[in-house]
PDB file of N, CA and C in Angstrom:
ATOM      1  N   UNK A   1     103.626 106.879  75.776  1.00  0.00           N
ATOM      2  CA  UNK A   1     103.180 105.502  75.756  1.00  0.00           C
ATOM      3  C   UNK A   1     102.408 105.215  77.046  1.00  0.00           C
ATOM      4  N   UNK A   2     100.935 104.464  77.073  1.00  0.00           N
ATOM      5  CA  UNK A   2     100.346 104.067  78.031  1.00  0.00           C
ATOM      6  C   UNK A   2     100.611 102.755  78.550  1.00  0.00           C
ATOM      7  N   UNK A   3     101.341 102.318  79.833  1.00  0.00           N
ATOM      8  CA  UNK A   3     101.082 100.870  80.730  1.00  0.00           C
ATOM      9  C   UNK A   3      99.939 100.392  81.239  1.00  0.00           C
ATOM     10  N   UNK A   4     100.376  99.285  81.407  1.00  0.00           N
ATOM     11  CA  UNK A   4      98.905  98.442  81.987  1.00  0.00           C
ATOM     12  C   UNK A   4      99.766  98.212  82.782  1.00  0.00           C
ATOM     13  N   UNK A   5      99.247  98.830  84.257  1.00  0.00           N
ATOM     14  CA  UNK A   5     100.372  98.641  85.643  1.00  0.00           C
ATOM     15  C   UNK A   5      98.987  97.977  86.967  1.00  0.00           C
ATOM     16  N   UNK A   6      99.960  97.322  87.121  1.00  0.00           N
ATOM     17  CA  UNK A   6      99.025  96.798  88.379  1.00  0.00           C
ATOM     18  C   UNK A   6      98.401  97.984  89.785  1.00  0.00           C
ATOM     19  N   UNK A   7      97.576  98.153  89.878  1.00  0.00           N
ATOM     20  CA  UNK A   7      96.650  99.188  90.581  1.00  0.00           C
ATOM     21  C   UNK A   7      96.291  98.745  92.127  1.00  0.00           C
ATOM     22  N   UNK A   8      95.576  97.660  91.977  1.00  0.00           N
ATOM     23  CA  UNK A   8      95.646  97.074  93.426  1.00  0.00           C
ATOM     24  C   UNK A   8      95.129  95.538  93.323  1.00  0.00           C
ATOM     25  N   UNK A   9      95.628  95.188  94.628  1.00  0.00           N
ATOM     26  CA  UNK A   9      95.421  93.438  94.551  1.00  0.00           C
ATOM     27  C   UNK A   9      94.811  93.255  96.260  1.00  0.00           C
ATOM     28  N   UNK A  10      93.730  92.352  96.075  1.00  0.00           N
ATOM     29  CA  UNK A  10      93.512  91.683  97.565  1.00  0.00           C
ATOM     30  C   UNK A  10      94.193  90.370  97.233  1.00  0.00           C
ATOM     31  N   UNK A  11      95.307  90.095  98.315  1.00  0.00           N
ATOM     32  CA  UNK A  11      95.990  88.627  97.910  1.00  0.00           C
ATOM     33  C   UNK A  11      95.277  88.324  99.192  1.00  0.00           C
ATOM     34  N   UNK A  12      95.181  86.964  98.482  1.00  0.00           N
ATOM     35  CA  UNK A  12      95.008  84.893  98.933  1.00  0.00           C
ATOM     36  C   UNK A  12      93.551  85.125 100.000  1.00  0.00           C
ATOM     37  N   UNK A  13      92.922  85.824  99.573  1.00  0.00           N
ATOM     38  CA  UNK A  13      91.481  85.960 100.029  1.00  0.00           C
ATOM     39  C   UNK A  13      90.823  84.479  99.695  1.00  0.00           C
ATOM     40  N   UNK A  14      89.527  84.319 101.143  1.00  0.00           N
ATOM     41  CA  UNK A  14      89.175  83.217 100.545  1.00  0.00           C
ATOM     42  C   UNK A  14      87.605  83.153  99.928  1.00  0.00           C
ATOM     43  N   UNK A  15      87.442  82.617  99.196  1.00  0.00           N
ATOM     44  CA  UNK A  15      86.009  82.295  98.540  1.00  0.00           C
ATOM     45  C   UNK A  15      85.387  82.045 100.053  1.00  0.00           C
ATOM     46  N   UNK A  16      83.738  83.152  99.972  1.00  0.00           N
ATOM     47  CA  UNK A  16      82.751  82.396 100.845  1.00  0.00           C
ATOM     48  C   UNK A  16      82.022  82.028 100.157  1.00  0.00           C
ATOM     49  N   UNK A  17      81.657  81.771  98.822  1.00  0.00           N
ATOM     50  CA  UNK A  17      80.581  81.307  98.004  1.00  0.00           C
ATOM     51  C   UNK A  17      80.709  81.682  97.026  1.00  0.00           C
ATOM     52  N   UNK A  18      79.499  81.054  96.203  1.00  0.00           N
ATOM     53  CA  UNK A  18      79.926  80.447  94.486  1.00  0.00           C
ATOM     54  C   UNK A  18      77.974  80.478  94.089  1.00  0.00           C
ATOM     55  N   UNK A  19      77.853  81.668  93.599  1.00  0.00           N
ATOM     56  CA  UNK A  19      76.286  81.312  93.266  1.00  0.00           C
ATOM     57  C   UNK A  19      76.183  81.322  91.817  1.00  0.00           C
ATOM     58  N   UNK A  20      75.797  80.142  91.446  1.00  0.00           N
ATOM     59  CA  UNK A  20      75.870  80.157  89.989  1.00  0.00           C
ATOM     60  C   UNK A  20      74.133  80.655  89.223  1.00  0.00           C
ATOM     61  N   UNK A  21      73.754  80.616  90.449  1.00  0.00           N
ATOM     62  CA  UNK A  21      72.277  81.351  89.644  1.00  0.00           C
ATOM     63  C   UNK A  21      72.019  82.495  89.989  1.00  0.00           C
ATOM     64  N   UNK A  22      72.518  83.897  89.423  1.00  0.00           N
ATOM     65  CA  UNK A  22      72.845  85.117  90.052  1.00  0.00           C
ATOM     66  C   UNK A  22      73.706  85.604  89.117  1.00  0.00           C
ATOM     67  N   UNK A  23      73.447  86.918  89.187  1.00  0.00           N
ATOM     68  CA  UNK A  23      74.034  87.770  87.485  1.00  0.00           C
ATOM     69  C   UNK A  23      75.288  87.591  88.135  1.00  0.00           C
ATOM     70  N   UNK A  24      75.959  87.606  86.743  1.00  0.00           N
ATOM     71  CA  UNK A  24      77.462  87.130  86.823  1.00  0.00           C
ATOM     72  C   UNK A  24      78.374  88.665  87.564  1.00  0.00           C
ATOM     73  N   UNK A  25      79.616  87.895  88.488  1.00  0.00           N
ATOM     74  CA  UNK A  25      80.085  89.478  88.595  1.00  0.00           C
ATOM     75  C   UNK A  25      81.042  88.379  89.562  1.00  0.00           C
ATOM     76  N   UNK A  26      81.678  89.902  91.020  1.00  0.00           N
ATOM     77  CA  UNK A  26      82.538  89.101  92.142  1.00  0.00           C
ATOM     78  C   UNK A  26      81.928  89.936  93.250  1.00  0.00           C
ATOM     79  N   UNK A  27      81.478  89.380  94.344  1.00  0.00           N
ATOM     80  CA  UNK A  27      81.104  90.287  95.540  1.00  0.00           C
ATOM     81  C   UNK A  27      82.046  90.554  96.312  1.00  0.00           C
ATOM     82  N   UNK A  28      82.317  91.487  96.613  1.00  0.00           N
ATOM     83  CA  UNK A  28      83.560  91.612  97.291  1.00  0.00           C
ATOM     84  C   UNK A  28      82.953  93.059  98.601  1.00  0.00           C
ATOM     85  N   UNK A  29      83.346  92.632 100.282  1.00  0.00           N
ATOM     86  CA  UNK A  29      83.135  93.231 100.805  1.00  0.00           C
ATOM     87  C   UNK A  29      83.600  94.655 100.560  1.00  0.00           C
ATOM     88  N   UNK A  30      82.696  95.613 100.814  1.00  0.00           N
ATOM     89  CA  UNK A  30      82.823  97.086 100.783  1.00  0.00           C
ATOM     90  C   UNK A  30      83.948  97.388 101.566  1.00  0.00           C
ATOM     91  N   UNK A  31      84.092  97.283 102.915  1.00  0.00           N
ATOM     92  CA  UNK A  31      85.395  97.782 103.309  1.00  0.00           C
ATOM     93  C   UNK A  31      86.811  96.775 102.465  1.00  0.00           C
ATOM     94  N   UNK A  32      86.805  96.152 101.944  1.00  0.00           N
ATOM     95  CA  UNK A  32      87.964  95.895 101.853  1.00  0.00           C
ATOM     96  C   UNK A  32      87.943  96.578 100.029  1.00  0.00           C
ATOM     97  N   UNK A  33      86.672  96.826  99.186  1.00  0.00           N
ATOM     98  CA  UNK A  33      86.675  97.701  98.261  1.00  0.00           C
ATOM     99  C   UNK A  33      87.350  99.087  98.472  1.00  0.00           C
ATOM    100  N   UNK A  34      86.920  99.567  99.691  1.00  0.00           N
ATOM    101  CA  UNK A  34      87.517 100.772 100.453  1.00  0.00           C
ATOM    102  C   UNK A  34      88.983 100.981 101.024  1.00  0.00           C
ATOM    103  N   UNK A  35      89.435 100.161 100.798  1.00  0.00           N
ATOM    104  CA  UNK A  35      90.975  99.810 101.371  1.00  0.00           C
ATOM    105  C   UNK A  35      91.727  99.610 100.368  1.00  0.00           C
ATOM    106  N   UNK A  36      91.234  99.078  99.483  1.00  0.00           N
ATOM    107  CA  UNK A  36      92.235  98.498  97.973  1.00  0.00           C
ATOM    108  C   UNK A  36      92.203  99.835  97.414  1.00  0.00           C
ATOM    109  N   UNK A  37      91.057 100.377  97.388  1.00  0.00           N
ATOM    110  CA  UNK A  37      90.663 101.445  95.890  1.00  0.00           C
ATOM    111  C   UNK A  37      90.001 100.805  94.895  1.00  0.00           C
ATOM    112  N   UNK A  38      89.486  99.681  94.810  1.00  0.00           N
ATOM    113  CA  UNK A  38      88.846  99.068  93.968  1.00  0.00           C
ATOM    114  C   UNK A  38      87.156  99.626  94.114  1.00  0.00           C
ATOM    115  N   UNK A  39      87.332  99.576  92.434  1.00  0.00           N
ATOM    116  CA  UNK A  39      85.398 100.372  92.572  1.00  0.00           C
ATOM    117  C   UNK A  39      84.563  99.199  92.584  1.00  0.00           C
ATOM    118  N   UNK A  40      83.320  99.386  92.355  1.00  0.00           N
ATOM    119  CA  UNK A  40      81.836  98.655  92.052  1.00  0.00           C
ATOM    120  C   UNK A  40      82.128  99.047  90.596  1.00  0.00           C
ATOM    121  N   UNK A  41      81.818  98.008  90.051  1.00  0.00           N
ATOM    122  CA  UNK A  41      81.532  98.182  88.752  1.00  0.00           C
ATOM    123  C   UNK A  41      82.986  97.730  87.654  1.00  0.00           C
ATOM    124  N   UNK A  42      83.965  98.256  88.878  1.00  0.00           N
ATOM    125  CA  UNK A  42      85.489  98.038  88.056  1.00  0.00           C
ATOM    126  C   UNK A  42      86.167  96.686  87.547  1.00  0.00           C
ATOM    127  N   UNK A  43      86.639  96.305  86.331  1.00  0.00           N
ATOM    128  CA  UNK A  43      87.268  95.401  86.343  1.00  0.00           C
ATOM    129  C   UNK A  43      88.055  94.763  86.949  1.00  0.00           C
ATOM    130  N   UNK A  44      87.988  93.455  87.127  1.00  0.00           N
ATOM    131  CA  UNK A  44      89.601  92.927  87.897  1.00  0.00           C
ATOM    132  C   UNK A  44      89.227  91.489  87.555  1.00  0.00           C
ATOM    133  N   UNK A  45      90.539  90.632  87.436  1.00  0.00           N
ATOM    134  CA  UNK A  45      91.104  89.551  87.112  1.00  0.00           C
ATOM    135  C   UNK A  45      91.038  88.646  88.897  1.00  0.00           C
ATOM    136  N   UNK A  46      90.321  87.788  88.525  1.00  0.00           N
ATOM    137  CA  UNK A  46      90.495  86.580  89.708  1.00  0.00           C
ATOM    138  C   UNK A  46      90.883  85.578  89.533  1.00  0.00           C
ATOM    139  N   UNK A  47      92.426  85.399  90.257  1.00  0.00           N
ATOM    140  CA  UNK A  47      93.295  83.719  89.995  1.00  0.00           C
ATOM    141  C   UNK A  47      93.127  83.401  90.944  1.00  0.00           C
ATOM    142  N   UNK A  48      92.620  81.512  91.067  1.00  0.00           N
ATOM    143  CA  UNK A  48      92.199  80.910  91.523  1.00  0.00           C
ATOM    144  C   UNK A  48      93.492  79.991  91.982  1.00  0.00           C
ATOM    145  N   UNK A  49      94.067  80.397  92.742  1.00  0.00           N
ATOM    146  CA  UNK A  49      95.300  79.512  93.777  1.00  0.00           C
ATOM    147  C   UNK A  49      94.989  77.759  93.585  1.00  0.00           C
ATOM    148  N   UNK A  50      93.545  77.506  94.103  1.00  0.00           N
ATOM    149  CA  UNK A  50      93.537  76.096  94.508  1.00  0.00           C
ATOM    150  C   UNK A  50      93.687  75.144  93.088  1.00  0.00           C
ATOM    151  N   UNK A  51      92.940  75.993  92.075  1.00  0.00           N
ATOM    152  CA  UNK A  51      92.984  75.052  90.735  1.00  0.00           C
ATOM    153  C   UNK A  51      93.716  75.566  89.254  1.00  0.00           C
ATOM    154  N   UNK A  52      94.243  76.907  90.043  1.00  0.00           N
ATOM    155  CA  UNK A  52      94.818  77.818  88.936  1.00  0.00           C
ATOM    156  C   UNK A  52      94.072  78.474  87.674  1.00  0.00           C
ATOM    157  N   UNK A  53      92.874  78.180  87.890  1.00  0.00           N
ATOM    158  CA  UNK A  53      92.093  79.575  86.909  1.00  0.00           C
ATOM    159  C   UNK A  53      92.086  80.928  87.590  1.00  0.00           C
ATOM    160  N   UNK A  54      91.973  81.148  85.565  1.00  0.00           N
ATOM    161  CA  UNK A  54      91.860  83.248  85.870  1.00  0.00           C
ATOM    162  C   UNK A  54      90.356  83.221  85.117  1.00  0.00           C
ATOM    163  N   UNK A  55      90.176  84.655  85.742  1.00  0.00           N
ATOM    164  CA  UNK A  55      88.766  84.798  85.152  1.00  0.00           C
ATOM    165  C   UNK A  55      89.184  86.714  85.247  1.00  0.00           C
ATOM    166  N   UNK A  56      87.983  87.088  84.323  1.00  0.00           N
ATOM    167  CA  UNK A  56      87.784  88.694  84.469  1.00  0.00           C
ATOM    168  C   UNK A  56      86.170  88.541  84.187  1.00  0.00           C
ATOM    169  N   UNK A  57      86.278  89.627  85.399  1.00  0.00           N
ATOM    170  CA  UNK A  57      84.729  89.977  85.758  1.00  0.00           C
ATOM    171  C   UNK A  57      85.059  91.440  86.245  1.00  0.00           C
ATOM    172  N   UNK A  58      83.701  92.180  87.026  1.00  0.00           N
ATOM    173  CA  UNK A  58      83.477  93.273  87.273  1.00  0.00           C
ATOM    174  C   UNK A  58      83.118  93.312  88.836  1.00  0.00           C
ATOM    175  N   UNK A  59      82.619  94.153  89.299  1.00  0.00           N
ATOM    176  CA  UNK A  59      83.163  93.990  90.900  1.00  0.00           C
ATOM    177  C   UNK A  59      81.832  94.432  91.524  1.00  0.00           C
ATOM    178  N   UNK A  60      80.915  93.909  92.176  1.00  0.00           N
ATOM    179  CA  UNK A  60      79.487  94.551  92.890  1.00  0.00           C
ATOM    180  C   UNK A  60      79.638  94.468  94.764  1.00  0.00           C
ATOM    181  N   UNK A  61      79.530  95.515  95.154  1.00  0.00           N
ATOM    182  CA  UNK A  61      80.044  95.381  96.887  1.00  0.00           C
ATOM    183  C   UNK A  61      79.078  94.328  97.650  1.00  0.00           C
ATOM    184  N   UNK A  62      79.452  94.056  98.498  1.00  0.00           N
ATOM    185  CA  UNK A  62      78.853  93.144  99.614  1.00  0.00           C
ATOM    186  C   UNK A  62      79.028  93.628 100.832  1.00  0.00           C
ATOM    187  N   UNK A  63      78.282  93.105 101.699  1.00  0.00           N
ATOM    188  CA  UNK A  63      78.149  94.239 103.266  1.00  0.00           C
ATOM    189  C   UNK A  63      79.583  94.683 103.554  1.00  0.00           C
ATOM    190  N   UNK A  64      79.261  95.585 103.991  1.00  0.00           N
ATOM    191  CA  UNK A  64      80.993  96.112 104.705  1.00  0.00           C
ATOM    192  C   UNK A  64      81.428  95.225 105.892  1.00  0.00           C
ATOM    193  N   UNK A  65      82.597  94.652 106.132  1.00  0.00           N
ATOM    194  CA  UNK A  65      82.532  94.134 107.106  1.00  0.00           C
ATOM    195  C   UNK A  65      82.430  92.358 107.424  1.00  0.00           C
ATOM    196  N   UNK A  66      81.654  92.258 106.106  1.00  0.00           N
ATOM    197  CA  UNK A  66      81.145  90.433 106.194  1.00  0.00           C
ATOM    198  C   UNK A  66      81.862  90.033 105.565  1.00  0.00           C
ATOM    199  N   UNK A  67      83.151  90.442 104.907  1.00  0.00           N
ATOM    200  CA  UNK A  67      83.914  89.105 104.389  1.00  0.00           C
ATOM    201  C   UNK A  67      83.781  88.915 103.434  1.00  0.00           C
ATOM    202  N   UNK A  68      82.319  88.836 102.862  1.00  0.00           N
ATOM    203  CA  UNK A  68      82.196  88.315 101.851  1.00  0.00           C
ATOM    204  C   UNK A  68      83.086  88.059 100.730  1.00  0.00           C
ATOM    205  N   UNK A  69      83.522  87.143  99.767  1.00  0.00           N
ATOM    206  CA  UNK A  69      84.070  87.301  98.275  1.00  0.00           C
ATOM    207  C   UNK A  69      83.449  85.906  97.316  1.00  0.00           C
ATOM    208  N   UNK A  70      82.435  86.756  96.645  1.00  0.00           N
ATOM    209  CA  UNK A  70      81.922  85.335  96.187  1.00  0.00           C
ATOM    210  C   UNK A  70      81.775  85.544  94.452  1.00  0.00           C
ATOM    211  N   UNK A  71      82.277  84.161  94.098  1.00  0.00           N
ATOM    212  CA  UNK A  71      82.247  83.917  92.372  1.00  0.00           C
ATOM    213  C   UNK A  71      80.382  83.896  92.093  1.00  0.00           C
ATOM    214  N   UNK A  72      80.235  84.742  91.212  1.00  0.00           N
ATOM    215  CA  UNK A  72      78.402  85.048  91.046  1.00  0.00           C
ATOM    216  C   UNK A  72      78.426  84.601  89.555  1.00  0.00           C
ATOM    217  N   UNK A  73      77.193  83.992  88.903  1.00  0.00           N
ATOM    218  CA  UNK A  73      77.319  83.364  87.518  1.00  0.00           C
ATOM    219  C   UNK A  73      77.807  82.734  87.241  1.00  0.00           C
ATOM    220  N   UNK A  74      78.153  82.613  86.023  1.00  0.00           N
ATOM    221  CA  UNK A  74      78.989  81.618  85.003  1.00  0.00           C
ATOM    222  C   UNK A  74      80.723  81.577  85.897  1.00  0.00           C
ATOM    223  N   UNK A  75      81.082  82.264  86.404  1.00  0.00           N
ATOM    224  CA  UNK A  75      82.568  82.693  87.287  1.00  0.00           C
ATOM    225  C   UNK A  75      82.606  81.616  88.589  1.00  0.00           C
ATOM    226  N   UNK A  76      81.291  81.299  88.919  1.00  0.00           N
ATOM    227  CA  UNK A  76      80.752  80.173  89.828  1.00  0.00           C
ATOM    228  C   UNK A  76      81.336  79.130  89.943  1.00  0.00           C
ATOM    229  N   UNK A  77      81.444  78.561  88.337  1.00  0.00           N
ATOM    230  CA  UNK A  77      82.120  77.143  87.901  1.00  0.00           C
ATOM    231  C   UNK A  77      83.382  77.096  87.998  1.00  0.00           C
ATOM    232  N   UNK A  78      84.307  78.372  88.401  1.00  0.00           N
ATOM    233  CA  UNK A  78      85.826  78.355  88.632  1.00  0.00           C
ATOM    234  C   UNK A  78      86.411  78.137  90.170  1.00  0.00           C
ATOM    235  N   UNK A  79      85.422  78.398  91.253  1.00  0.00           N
ATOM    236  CA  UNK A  79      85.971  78.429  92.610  1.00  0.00           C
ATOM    237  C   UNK A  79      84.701  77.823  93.039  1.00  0.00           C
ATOM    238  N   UNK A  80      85.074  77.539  94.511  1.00  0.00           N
ATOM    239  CA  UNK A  80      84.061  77.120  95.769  1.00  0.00           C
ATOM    240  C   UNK A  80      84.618  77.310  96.830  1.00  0.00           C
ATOM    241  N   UNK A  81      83.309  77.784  97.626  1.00  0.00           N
ATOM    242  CA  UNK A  81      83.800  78.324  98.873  1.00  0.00           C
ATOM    243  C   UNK A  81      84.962  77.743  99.315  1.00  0.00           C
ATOM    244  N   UNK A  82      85.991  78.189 100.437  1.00  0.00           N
ATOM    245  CA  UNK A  82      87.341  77.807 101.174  1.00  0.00           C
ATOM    246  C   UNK A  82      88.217  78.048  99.911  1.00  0.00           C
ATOM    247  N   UNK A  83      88.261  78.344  98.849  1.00  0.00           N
ATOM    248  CA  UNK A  83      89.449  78.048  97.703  1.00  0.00           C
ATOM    249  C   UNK A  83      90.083  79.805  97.851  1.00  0.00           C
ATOM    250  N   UNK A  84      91.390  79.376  97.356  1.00  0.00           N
ATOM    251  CA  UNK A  84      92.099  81.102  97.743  1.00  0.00           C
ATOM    252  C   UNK A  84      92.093  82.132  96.738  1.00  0.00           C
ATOM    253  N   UNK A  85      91.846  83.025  96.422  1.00  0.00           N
ATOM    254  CA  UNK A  85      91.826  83.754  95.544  1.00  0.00           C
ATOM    255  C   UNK A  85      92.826  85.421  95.659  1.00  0.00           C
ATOM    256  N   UNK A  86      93.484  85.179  94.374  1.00  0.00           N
ATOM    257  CA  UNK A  86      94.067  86.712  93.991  1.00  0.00           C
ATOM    258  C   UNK A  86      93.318  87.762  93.428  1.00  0.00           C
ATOM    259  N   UNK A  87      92.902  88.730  94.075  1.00  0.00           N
ATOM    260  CA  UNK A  87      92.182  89.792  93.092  1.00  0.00           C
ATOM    261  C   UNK A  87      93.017  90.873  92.428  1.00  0.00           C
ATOM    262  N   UNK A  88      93.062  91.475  91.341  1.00  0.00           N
ATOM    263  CA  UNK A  88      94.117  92.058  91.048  1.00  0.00           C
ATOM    264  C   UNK A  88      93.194  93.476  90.211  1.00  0.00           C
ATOM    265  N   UNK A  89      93.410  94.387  89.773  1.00  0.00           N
ATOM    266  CA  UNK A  89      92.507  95.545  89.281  1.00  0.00           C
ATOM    267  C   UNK A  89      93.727  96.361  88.496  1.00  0.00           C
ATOM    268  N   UNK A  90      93.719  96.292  87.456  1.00  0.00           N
ATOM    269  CA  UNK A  90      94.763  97.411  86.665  1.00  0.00           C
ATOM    270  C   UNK A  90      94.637  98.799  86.462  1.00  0.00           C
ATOM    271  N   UNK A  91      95.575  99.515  85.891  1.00  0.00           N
ATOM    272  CA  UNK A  91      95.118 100.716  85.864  1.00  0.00           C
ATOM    273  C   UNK A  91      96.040 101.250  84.269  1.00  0.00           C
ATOM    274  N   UNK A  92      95.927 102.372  83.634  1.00  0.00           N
ATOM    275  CA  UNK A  92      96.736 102.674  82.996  1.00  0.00           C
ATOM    276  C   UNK A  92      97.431 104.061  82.711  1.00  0.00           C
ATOM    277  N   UNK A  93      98.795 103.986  82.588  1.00  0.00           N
ATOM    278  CA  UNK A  93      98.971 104.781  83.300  1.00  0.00           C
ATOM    279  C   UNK A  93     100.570 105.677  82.456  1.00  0.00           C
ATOM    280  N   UNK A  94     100.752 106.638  82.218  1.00  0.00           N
ATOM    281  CA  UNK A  94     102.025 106.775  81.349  1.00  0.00           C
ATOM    282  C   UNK A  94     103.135 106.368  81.827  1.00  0.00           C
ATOM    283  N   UNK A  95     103.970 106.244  80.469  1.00  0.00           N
ATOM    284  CA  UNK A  95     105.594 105.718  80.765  1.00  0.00           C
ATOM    285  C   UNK A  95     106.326 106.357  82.110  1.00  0.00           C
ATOM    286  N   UNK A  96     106.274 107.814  81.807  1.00  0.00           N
ATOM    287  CA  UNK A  96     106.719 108.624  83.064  1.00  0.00           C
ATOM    288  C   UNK A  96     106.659 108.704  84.422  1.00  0.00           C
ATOM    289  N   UNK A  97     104.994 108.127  84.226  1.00  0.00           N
ATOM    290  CA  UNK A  97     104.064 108.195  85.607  1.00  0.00           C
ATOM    291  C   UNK A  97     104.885 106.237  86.135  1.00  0.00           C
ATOM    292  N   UNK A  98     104.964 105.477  86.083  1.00  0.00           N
ATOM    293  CA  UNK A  98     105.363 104.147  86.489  1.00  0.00           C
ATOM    294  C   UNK A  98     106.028 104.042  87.627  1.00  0.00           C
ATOM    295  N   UNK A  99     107.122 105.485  86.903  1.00  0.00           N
ATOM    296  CA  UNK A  99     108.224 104.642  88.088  1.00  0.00           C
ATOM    297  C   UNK A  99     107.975 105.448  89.979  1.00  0.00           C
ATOM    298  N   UNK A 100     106.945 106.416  89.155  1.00  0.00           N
ATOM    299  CA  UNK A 100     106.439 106.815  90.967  1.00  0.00           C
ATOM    300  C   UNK A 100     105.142 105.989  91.533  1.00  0.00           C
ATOM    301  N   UNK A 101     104.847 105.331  90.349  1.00  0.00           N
ATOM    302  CA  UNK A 101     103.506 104.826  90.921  1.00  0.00           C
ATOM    303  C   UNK A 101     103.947 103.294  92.028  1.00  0.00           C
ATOM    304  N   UNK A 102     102.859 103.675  93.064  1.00  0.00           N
ATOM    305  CA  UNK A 102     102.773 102.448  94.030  1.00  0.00           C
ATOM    306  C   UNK A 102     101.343 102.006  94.151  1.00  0.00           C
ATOM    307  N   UNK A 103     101.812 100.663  93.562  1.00  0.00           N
ATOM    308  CA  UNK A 103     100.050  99.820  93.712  1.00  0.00           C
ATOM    309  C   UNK A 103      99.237  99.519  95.202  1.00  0.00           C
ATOM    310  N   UNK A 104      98.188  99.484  95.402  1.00  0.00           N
ATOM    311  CA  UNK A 104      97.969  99.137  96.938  1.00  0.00           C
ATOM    312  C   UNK A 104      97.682  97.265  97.056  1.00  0.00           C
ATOM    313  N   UNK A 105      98.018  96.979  98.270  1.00  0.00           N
ATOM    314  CA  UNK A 105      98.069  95.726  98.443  1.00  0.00           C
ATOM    315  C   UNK A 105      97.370  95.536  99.418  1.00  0.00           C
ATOM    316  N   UNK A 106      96.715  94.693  99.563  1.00  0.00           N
ATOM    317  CA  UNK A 106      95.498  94.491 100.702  1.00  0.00           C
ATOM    318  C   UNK A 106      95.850  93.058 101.083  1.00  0.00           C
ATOM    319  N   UNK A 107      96.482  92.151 102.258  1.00  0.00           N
ATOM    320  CA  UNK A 107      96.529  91.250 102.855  1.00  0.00           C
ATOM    321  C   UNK A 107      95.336  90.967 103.554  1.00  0.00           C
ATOM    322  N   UNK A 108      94.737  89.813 103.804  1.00  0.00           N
ATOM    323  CA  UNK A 108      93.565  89.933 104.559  1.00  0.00           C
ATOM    324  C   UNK A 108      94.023  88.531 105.440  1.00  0.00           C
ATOM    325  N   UNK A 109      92.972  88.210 106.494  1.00  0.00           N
ATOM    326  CA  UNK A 109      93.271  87.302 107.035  1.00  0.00           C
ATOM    327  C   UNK A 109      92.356  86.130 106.788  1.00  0.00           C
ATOM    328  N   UNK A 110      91.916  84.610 107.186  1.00  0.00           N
ATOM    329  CA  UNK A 110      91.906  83.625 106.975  1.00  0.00           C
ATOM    330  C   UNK A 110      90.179  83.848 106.732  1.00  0.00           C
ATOM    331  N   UNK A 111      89.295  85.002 107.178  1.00  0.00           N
ATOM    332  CA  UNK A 111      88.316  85.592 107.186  1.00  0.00           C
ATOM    333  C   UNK A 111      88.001  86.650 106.682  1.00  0.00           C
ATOM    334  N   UNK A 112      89.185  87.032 105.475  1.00  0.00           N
ATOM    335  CA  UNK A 112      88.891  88.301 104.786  1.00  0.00           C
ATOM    336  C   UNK A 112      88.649  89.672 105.181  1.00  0.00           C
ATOM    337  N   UNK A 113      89.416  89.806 106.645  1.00  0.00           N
ATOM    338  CA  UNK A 113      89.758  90.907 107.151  1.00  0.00           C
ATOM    339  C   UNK A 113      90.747  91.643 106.945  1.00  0.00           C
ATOM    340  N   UNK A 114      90.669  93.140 106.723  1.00  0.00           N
ATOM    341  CA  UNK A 114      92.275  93.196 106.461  1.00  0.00           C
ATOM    342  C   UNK A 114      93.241  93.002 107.714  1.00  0.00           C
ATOM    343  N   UNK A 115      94.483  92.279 107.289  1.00  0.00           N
ATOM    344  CA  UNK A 115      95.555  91.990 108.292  1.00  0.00           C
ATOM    345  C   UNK A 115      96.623  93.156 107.760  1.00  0.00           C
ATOM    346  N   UNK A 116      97.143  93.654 107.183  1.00  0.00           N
ATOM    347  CA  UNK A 116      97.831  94.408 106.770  1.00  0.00           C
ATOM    348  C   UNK A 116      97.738  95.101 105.247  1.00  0.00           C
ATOM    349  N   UNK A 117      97.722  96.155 105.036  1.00  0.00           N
ATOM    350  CA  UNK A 117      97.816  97.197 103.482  1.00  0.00           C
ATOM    351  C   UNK A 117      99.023  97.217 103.459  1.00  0.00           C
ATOM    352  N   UNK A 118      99.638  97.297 101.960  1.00  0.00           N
ATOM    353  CA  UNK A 118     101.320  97.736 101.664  1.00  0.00           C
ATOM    354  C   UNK A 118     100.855  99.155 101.135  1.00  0.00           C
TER     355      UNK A 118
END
């Protein structure tokens, strides 16, 4: 049997922007793509702390380094800059395989740096 197990999450990151005229997706800085394990291109689910929407989109990098995490397109109309966001990325994975698997966790700080990985 295959799970849908949680893979990695950037928690309570904050929105730097919201471009609603711009192919739809999530920008998300490269180093902190590099830290999670999260790809370009990969799915992941974004809950929106301040107003409680989820959304699924796909993931396009932004400079390494700048912070960036921004709602692009139609995903636009769910956040604005300062609002907190969960990023989350699944994976799937067998029954067997679960109970060794450990998801990565990416804490960042008030500027989307990482402050601590689990």
């Amino acid at each position: 049997m295959q799970l849908t197990i949680l893979k990695s999450k950037i928690h309570r990151a904050t929105l730097t922007g919201a471009n609603l005229d711009y192919e739809g997706s999530i920008s998300i800085d490269e180093e902190l793509l590099r830290v999670s394990g999260i790809y370009c291109n990969e799915q992941v689910h974004v809950v929106n702390v301040n107003n409680g929407t989820r959304l699924i989109t796909y993931v396009i990098p932004a400079k390494s380094g700048s912070g960036e995490i921004a709602l692009n397109g139609a995903a636009a109309r769910l956040g604005m800059p300062g609002d907190i966001v969960i990023i989350i990325a699944y994976c799937n994975i067998d029954e067997d395989e679960a109970e060794r698997h450990v998801p990565r966790i990416v804490l960042v700080d008030s500027e989307n740096h990482v402050r601590n990985e689990e």
